[in-house]
Protein backbone atom coordinates (compact mmCIF):
# COMPACT_ATOMS: atom_id res chain seq x y z
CA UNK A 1 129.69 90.37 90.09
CA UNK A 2 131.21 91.50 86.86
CA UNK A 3 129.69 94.59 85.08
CA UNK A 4 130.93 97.13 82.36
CA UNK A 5 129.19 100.15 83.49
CA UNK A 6 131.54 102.69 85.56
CA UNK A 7 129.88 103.20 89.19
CA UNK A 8 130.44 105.95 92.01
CA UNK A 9 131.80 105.07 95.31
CA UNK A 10 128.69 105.25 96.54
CA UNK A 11 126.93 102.89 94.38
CA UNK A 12 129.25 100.35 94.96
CA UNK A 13 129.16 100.55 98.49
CA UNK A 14 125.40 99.41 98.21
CA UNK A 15 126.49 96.74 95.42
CA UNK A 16 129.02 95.71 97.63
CA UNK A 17 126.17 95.37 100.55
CA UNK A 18 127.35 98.29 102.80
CA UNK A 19 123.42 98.90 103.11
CA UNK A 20 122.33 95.62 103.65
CA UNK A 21 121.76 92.53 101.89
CA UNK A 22 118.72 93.07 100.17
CA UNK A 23 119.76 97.03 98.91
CA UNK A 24 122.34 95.18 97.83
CA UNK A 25 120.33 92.85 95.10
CA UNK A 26 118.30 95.73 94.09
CA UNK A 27 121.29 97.39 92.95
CA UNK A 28 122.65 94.39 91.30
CA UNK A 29 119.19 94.15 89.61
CA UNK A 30 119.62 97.82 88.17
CA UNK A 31 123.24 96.89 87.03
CA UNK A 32 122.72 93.76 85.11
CA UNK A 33 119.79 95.90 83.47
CA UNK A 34 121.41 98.58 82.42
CA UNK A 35 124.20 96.29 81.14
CA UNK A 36 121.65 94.68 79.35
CA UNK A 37 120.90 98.13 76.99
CA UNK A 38 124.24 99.34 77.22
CA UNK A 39 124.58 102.27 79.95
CA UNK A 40 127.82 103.79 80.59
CA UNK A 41 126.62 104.45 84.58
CA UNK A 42 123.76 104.90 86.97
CA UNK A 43 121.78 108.07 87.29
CA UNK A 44 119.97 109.67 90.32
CA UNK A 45 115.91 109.76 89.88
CA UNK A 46 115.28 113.79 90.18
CA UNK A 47 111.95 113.31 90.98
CA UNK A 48 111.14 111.08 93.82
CA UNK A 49 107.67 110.18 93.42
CA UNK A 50 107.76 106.80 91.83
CA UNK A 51 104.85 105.27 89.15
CA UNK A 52 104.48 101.51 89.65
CA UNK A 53 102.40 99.55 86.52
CA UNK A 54 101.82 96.21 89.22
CA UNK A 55 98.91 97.33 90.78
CA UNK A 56 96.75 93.90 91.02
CA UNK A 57 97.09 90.93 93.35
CA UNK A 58 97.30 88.19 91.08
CA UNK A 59 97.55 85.06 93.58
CA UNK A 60 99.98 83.62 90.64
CA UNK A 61 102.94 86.20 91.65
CA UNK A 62 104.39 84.74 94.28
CA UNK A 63 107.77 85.85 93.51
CA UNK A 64 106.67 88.92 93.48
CA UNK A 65 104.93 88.61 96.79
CA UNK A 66 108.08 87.30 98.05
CA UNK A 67 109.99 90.84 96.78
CA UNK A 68 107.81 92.70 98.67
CA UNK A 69 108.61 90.56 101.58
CA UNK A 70 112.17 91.26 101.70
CA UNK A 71 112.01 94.58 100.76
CA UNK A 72 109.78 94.75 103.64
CA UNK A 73 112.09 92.77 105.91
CA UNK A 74 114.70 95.07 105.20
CA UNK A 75 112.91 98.27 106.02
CA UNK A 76 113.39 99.64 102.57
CA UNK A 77 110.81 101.70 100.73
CA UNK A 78 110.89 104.31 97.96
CA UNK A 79 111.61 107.69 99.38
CA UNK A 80 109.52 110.08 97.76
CA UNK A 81 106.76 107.80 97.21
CA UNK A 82 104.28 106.50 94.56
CA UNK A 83 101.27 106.29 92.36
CA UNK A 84 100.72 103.28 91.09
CA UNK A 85 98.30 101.63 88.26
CA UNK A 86 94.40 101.30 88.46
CA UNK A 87 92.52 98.44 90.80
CA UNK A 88 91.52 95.35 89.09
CA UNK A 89 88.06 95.61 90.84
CA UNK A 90 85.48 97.58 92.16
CA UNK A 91 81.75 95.52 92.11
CA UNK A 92 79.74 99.15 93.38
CA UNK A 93 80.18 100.72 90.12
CA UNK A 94 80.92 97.72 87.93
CA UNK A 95 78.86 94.85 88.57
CA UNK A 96 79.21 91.39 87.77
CA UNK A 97 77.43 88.08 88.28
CA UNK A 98 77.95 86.05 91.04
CA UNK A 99 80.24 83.74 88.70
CA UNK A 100 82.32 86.59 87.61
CA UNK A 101 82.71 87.78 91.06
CA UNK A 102 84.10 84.58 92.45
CA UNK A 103 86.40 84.33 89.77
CA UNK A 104 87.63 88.07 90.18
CA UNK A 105 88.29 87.45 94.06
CA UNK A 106 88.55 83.84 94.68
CA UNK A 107 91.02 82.79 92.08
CA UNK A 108 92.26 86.26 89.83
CA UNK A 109 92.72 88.28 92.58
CA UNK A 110 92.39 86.87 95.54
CA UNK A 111 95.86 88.83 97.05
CA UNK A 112 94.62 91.97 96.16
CA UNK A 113 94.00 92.86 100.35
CA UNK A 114 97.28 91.56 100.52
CA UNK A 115 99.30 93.26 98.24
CA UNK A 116 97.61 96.46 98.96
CA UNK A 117 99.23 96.29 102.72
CA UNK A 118 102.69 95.24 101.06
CA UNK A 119 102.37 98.67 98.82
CA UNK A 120 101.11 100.58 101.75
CA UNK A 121 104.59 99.19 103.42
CA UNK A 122 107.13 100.11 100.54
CA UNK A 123 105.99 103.93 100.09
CA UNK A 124 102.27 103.77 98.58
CA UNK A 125 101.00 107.09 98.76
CA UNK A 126 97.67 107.24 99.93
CA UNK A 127 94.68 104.91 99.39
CA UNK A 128 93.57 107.86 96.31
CA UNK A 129 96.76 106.97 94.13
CA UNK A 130 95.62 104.36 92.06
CA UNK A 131 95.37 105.69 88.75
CA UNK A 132 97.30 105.18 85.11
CA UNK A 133 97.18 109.21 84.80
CA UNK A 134 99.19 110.00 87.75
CA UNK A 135 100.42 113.10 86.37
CA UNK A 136 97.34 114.67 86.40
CA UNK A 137 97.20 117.96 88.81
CA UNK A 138 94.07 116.02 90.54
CA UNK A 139 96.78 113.29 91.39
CA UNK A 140 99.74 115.68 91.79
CA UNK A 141 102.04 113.20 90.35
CA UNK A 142 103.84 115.59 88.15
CA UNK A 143 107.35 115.84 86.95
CA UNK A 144 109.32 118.91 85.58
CA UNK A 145 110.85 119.04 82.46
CA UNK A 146 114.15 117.21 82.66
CA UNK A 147 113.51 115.71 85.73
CA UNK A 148 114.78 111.64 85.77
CA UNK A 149 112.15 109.36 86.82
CA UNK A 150 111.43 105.76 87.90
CA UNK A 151 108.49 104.87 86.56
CA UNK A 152 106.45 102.14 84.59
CA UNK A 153 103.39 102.10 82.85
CA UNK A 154 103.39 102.78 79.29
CA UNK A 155 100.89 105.41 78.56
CA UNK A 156 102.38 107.22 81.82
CA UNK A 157 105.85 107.30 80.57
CA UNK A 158 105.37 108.35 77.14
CA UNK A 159 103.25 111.49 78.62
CA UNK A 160 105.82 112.52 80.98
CA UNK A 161 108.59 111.90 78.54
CA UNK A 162 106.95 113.98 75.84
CA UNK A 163 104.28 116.08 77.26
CA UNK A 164 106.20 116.53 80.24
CA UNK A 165 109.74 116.85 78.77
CA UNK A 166 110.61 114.43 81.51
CA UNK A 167 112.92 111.85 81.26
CA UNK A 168 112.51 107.91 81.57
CA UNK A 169 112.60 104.43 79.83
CA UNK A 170 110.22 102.24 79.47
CA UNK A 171 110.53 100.46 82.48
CA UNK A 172 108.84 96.77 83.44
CA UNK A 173 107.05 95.79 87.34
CA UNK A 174 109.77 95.69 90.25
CA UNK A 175 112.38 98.02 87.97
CA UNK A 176 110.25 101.28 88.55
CA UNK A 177 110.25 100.48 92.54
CA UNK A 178 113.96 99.20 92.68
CA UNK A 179 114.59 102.69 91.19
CA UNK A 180 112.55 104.45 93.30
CA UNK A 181 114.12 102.87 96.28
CA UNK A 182 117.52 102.91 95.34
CA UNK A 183 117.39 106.15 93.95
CA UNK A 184 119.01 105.36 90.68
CA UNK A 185 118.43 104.04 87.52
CA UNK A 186 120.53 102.98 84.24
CA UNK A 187 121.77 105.55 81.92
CA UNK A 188 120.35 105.04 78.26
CA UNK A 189 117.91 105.34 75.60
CA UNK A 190 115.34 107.75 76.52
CA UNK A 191 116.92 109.62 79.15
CA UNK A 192 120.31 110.72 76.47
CA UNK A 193 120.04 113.67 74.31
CA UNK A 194 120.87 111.07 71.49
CA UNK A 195 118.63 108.32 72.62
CA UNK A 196 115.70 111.24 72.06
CA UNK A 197 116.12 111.91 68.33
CA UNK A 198 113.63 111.49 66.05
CA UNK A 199 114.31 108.65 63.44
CA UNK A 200 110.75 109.06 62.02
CA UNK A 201 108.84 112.39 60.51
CA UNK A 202 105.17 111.82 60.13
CA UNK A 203 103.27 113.95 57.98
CA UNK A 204 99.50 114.47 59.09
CA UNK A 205 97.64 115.81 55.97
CA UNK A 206 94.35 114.95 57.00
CA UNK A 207 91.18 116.83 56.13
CA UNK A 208 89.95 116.79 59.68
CA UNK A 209 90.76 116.63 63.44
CA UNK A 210 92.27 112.79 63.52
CA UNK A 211 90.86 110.66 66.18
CA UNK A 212 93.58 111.11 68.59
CA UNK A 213 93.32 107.02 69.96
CA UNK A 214 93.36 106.01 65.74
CA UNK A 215 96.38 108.49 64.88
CA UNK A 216 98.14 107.46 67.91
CA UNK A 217 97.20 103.73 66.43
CA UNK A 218 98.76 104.24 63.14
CA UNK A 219 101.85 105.60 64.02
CA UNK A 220 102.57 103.36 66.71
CA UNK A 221 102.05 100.23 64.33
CA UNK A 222 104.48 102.15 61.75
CA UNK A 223 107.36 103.06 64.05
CA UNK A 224 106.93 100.84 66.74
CA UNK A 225 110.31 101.52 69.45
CA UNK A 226 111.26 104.59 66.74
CA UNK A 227 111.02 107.99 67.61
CA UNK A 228 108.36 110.08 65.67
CA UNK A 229 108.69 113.61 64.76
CA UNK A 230 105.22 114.84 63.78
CA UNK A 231 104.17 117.59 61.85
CA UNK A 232 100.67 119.05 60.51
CA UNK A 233 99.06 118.37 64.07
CA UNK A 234 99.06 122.70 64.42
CA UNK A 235 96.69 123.47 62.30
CA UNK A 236 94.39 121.20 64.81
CA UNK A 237 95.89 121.65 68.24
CA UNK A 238 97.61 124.98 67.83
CA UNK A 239 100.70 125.85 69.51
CA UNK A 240 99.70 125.80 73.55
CA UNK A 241 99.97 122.61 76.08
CA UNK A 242 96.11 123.64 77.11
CA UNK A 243 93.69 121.04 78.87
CA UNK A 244 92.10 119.65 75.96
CA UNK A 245 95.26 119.24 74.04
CA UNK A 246 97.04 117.40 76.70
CA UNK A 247 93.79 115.61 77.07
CA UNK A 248 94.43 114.49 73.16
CA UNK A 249 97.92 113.75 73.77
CA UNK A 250 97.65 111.30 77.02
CA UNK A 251 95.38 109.55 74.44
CA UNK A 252 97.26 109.53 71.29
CA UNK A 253 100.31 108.71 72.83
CA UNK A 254 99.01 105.47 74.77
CA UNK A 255 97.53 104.13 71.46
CA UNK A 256 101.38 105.04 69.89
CA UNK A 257 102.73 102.91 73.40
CA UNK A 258 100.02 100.45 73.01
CA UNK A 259 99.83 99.83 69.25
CA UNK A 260 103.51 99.71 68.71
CA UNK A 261 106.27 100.64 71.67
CA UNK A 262 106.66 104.51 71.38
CA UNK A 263 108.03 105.96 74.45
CA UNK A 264 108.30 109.02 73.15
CA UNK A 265 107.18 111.57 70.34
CA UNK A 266 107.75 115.01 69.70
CA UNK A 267 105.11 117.28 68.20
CA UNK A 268 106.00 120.03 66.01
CA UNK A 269 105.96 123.44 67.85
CA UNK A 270 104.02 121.98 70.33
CA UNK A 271 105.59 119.96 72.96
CA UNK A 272 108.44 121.18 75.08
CA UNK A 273 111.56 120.26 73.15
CA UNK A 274 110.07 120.39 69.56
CA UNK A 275 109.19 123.90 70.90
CA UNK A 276 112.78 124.59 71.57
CA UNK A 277 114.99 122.55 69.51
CA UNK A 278 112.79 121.52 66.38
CA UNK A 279 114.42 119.92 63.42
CA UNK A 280 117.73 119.42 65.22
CA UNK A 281 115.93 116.68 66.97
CA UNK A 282 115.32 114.48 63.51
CA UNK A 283 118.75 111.92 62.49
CA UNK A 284 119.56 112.67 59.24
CA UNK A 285 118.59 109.38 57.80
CA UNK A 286 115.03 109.65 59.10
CA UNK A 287 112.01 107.48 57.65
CA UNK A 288 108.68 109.11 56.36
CA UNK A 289 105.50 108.38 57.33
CA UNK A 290 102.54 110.50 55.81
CA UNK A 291 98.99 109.99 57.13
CA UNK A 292 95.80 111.25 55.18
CA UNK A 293 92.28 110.02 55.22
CA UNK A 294 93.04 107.07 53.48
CA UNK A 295 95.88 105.91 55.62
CA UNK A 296 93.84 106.55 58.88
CA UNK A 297 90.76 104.89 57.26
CA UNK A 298 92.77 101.62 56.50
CA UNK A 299 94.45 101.32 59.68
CA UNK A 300 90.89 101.63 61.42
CA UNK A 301 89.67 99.11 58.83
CA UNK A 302 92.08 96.80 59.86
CA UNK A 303 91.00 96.37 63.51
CA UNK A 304 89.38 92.69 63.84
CA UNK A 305 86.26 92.26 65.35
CA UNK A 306 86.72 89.76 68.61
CA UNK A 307 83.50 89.14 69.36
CA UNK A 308 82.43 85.18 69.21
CA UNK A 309 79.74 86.68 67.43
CA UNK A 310 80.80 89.64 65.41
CA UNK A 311 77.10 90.06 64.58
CA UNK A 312 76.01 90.93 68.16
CA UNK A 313 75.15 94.08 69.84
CA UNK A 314 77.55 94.95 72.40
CA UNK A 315 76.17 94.52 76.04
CA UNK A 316 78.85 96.70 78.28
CA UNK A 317 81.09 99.31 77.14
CA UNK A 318 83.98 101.25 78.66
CA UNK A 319 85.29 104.72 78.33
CA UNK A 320 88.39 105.90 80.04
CA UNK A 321 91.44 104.06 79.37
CA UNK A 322 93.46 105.81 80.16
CA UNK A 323 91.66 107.14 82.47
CA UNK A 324 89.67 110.64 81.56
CA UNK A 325 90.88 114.14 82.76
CA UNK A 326 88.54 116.06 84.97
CA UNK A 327 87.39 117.76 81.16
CA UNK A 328 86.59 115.02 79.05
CA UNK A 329 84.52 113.41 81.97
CA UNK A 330 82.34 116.31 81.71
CA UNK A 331 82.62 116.42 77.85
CA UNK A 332 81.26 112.52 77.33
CA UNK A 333 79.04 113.65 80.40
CA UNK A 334 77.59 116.08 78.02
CA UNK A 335 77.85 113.85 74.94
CA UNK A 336 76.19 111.24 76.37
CA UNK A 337 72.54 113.29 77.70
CA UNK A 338 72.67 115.08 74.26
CA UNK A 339 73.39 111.72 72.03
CA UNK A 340 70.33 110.46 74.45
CA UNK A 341 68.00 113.16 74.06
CA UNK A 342 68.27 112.98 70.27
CA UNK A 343 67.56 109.42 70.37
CA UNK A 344 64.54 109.51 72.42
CA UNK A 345 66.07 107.97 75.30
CA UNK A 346 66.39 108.45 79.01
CA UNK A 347 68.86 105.92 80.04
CA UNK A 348 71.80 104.14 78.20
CA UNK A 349 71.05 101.24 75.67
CA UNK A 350 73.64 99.33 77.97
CA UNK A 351 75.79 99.23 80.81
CA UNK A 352 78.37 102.48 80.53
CA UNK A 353 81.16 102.86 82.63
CA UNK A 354 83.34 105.79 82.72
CA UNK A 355 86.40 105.43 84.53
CA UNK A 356 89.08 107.93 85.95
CA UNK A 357 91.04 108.52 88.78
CA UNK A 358 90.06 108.80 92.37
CA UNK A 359 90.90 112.49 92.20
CA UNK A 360 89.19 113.28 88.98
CA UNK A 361 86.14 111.27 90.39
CA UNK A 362 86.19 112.85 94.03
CA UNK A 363 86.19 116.31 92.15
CA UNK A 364 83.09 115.66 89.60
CA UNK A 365 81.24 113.47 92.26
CA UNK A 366 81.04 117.47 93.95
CA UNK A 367 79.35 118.78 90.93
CA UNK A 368 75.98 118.70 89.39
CA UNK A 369 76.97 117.20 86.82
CA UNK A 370 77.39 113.95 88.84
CA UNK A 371 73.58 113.48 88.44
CA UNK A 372 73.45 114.56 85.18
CA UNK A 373 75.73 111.40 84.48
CA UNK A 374 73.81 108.65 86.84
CA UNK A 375 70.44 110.12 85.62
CA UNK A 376 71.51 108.69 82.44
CA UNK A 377 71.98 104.97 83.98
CA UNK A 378 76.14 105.12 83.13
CA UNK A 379 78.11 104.72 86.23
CA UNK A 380 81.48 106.23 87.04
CA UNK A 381 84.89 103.96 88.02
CA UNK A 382 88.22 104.50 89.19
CA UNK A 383 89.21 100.83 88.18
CA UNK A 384 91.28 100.03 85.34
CA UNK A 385 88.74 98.01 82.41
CA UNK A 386 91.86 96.00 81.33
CA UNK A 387 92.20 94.62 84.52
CA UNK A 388 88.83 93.83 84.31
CA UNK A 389 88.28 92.27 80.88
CA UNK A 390 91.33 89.87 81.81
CA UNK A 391 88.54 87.69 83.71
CA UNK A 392 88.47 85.11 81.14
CA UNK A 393 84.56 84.62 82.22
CA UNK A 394 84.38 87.91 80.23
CA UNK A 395 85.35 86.96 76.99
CA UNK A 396 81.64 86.25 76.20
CA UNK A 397 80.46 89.47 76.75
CA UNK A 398 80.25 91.75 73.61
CA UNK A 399 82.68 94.72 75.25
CA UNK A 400 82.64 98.43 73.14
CA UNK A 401 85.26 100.99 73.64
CA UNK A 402 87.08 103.83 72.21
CA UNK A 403 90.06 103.09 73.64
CA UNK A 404 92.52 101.87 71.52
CA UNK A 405 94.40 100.14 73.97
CA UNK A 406 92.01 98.31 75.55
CA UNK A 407 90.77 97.01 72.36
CA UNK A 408 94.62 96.06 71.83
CA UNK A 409 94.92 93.97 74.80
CA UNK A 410 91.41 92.33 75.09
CA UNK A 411 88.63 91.33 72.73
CA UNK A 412 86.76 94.72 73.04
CA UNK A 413 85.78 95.91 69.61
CA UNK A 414 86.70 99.86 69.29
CA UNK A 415 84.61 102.33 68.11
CA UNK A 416 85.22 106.22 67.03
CA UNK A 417 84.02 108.59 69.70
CA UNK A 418 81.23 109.38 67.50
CA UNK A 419 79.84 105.74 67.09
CA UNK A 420 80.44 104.92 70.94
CA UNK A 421 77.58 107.33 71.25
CA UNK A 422 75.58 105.48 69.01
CA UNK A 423 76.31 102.79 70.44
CA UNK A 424 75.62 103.89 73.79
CA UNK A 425 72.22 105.68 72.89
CA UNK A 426 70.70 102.12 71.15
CA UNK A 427 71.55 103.17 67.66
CA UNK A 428 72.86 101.65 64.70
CA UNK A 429 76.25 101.97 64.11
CA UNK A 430 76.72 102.51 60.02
């Protein structure tokens, strides 16, 4: 094959099929990418454990199936490793009527047995490591700074990249594994110094705390691939990378993936490389963005209301995507019995699912405050809601959430953390 990118000696011993046939078309794969964006060469992924974003047997992906297969045949497998996205499924927590059901494992995912085993064959970590917040401590999926990665997922990758100081691109299904099991990947965009400036500086002059999922929202919709520098965000997060600030960030920064295409942001004197190189990471000829209360009232104006009937009340809602950290499960734990008690309630106004990793959930499951959650009638999930909500059986159901990127990809209608409660506790939402 022709390719413009210089290679080592080793590398094109594999292109050239000195490891076998099928380590051979992975490689080419990961060439004709990276010739694709422009990289000058291949790098080696620093940190082993992979992230994969194709966690659901959809019987439709045959070729992908067929991958597997060879990859299989071949005895290849990533070598450190790897997490990989949320299950599609899990009727004990989040039950469904008999119609839904068959649709979910007769026709949607009906290879979901199947491609578990193919996972479990090509370096799946352990039954526990389906989650979208692998890089969690409960997980353990965590990179250093610097460290190059193979990973998809979108609200994974912008985390690592920014809260992390990691380094990766945004990567589609089968490109994180081939990485992870060739042990390179192409050298551009996200992992160069230059392909890390900031071509954006947001302003955040609001009043008040912004909704992390809504200021994530705006700015991704503004910048969308850019870059954003942000500033004004001390004065509500302070300077330290503490649990409920990385908490904010896993959520602001899927909304800025979700909304628009951010991969990465930098936060002033607050994440790792703002912290050390500030301004010399903004080009020159950097946009402005400045959000107030206006701004982030308009842009949460402008979400559309899916329902087929906008007037209803909604009938399931979901809170967790991506999925909570071990803190803000016991925070909407907390939220929910007080928003509850003031209402005169005992039980939720509807079914409430909270969903977060197997880790998170193993953990709080060992607490009190496990009851304290099922007392209230809301049930906890490790599975992913988008996954879920892609039953088109679903579409009928009136779905609340305040997740900003569920509500992007399905027809849930979002609400502010605030309202969910309401919501959630039989109130009217003003």
């Amino acid at each position: 094959m022709e390719f413009k990118m210089k290679l080592t000696d080793e590398q094109l011993g594999i292109l050239n099929g000195e490891r076998g046939e099928t380590l051979a078309k992975v490689m080419e794969t990961l060439v004709r990418f990276g010739d694709v964006f422009g990289a000058e060469k291949l790098v080696p992924v620093t940190h082993k454990q992979g992230h994969l974003v194709t966690s659901f047997g959809i019987g439709l992906l045959k070729p992908l199936f067929r991958t597997m297969d060879e990859l299989i045949a071949a005895g290849l497998k990533a070598e450190g490793g790897f997490t990989v996205d949320p299950r599609p499924i899990d009727y004990d927590n989040v039950k469904c009527n008999p119609l839904n059901k068959l649709v979910f494992s007769k026709i949607m995912y009906s290879r979901q047995a199947d491609y578990e085993a193919q996972l479990a064959k090509v370096g799946l970590r352990d039954r526990d490591a389906f989650t979208c917040t692998c890089y969690l401590p409960e997980t353990g999926n965590v990179p250093k700074k610097g460290d190059v990665l193979s990973w998809a997922e979108s609200s994974a990758v912008v985390y690592a990249n920014s809260v992390l100081g990691a380094r990766c691109n945004r990567n589609s299904g089968m490109l994180d594994l081939f990485g992870s099991v060739v042990g390179f990947v192409p050298y551009f965009g996200l992992l160069t110094d230059e392909g890390r400036k900031a071509s954006w500086k947001v302003y955040v002059k609001t009043s008040e705390k912004p909704e992390a999922q809504v200021l994530g929202s705006a700015i991704g919709m503004k910048v969308v691939e850019d870059v954003p520098y942000v500033y004004g965000l001390d004065k509500f997060l302070g300077s330290e990378l503490t649990d409920d600030v990385t908490a904010y960030l896993k959520d602001f920064g899927a909304a800025t993936a979700s909304n628009g295409a951010v991969g990465l942001y930098h936060i002033d004197g607050l994440t790792p490389e703002a912290k050390e190189q500030g301004e010399s990471l903004i080009l020159d000829d950097a946009k402005t963005y400045v959000i107030d209360d206006a701004e982030l009232e308009r842009v949460y104006r402008s979400y559309p209301v899916m329902w087929k009937d906008p007037a209803a009340k909604a009938k399931l809602c979901f809170i967790g995507c991506p999925h909570l950290t071990y803190a803000q499960l016991v925070g909407w734990t907390k939220a929910i019995r007080a928003a509850l008690s003031k209402a005169g309630r005992r039980k939720v106004a509807l079914r409430t699912v909270l969903c977060t990793s197997p880790g998170v959930a193993k953990k709080f499951r060992a607490t009190p405050m496990y009851k304290e959650l099922t007392a209230t009638g809301a049930t906890l999930t490790s599975i992913c809601p988008l996954m879920y909500t892609n039953n088109p059986l679903t579409k009928g159901t009136p779905i609340a959430t305040n997740s900003n990127k569920l509500r992007t990809y399905s027809v849930a209608r979002y609400y502010l953390d605030a309202d969910m409660l309401r919501v959630i506790a039989g109130l009217e939402v003003k």
